[in-house]
N, C-alpha and C. Protein backbone atom coordinates (compact mmCIF):
# COMPACT_ATOMS: atom_id res chain seq x y z
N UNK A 1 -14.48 4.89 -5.33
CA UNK A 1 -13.73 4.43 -4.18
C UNK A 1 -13.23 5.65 -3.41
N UNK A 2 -13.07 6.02 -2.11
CA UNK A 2 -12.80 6.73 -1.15
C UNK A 2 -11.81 5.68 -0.46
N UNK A 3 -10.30 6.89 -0.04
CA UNK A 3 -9.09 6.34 0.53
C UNK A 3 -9.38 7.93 1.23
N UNK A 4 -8.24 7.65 2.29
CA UNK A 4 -8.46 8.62 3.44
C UNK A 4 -7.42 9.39 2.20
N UNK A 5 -6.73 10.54 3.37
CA UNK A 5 -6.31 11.68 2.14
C UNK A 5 -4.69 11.52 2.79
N UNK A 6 -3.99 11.42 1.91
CA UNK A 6 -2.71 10.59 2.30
C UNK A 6 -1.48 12.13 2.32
N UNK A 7 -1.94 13.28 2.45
CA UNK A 7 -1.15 14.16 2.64
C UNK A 7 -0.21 13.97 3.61
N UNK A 8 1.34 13.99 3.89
CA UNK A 8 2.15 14.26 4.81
C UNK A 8 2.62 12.68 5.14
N UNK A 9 2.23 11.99 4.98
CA UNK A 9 2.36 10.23 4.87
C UNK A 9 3.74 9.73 3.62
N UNK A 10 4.11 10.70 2.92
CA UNK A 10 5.40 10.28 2.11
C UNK A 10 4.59 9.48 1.29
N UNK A 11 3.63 9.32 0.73
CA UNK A 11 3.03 8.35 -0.42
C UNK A 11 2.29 8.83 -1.32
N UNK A 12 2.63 8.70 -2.25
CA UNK A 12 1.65 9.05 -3.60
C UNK A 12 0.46 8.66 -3.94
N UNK A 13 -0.72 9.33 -3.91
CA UNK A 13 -1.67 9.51 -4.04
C UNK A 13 -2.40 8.27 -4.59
N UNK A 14 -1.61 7.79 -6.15
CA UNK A 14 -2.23 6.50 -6.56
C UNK A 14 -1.00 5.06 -5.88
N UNK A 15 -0.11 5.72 -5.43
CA UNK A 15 0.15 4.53 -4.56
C UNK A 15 -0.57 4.43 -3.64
N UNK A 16 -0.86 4.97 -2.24
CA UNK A 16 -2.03 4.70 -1.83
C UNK A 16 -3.44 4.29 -1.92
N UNK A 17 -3.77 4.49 -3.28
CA UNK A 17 -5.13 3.76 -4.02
C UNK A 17 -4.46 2.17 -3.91
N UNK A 18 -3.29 2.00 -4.68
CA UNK A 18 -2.73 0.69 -4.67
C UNK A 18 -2.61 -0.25 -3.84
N UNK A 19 -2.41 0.51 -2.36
CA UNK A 19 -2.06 -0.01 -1.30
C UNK A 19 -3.50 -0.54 -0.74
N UNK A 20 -4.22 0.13 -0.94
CA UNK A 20 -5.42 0.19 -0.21
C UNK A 20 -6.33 -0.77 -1.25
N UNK A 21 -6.24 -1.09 -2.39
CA UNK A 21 -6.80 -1.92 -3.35
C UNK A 21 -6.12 -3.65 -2.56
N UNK A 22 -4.74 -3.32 -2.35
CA UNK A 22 -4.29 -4.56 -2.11
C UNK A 22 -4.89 -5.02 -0.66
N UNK A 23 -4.89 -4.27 -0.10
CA UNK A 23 -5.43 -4.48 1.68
C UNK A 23 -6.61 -5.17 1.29
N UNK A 24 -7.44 -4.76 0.56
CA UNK A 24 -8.62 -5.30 0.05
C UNK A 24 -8.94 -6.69 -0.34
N UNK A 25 -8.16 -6.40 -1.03
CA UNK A 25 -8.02 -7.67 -2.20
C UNK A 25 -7.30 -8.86 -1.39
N UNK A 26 -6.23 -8.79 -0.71
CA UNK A 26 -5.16 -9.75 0.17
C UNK A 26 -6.50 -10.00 1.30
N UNK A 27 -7.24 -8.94 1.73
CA UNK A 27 -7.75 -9.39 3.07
C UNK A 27 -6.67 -9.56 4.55
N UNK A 28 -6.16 -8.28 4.16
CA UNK A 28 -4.65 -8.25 4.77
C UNK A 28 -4.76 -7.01 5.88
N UNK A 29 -3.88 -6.82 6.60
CA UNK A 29 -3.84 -5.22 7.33
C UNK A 29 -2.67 -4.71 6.32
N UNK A 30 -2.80 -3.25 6.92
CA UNK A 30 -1.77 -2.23 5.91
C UNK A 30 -0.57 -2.72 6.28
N UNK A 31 -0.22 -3.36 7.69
CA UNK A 31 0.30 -3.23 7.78
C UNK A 31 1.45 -4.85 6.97
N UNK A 32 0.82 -5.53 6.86
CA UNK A 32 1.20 -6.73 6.04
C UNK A 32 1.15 -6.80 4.59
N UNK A 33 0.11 -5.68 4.09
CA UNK A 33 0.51 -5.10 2.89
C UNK A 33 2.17 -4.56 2.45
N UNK A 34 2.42 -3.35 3.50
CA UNK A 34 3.51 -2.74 3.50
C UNK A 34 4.69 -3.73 3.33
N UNK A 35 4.46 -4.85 4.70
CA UNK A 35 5.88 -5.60 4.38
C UNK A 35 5.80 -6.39 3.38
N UNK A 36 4.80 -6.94 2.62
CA UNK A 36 4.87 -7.82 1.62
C UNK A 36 5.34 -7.10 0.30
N UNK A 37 4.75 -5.11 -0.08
CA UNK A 37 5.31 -4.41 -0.67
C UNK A 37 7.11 -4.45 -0.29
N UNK A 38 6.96 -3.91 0.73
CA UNK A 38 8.83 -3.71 1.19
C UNK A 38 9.67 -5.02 0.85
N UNK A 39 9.09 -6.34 0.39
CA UNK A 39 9.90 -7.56 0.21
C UNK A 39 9.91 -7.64 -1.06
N UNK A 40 8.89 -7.44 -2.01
CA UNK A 40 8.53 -7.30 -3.17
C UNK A 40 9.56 -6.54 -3.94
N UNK A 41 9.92 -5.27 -3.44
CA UNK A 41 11.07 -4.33 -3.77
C UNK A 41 12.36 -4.83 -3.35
N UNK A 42 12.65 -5.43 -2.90
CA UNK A 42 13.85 -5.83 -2.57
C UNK A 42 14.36 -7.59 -3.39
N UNK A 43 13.13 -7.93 -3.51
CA UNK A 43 13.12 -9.04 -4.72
C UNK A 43 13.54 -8.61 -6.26
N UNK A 44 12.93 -8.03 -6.20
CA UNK A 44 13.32 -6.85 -7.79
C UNK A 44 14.63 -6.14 -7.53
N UNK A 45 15.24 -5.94 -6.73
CA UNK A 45 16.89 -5.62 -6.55
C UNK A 45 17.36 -6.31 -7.09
């Protein structure tokens, strides 16, 4: 698998694999990834 190269983006390397597995997998944009991540974390609060 090839992910772009996530330098300077504030994200960790296999978080970005993660993110980009889920975009996949959801059939989602990043960007609905992100908020469904960002709700996800705040559920777990």
């Amino acid at each position: 698998m090839q992910i772009s190269h996530p330098a300077g983006n504030g994200v960790a390397g296999w978080k970005h694999a993660v993110l980009h597995f889920l975009r996949l997998h959801m059939d989602a944009t990043l960007q609905e990834v992100l908020d469904w991540a960002e709700e996800m974390e705040r559920v777990r609060a």
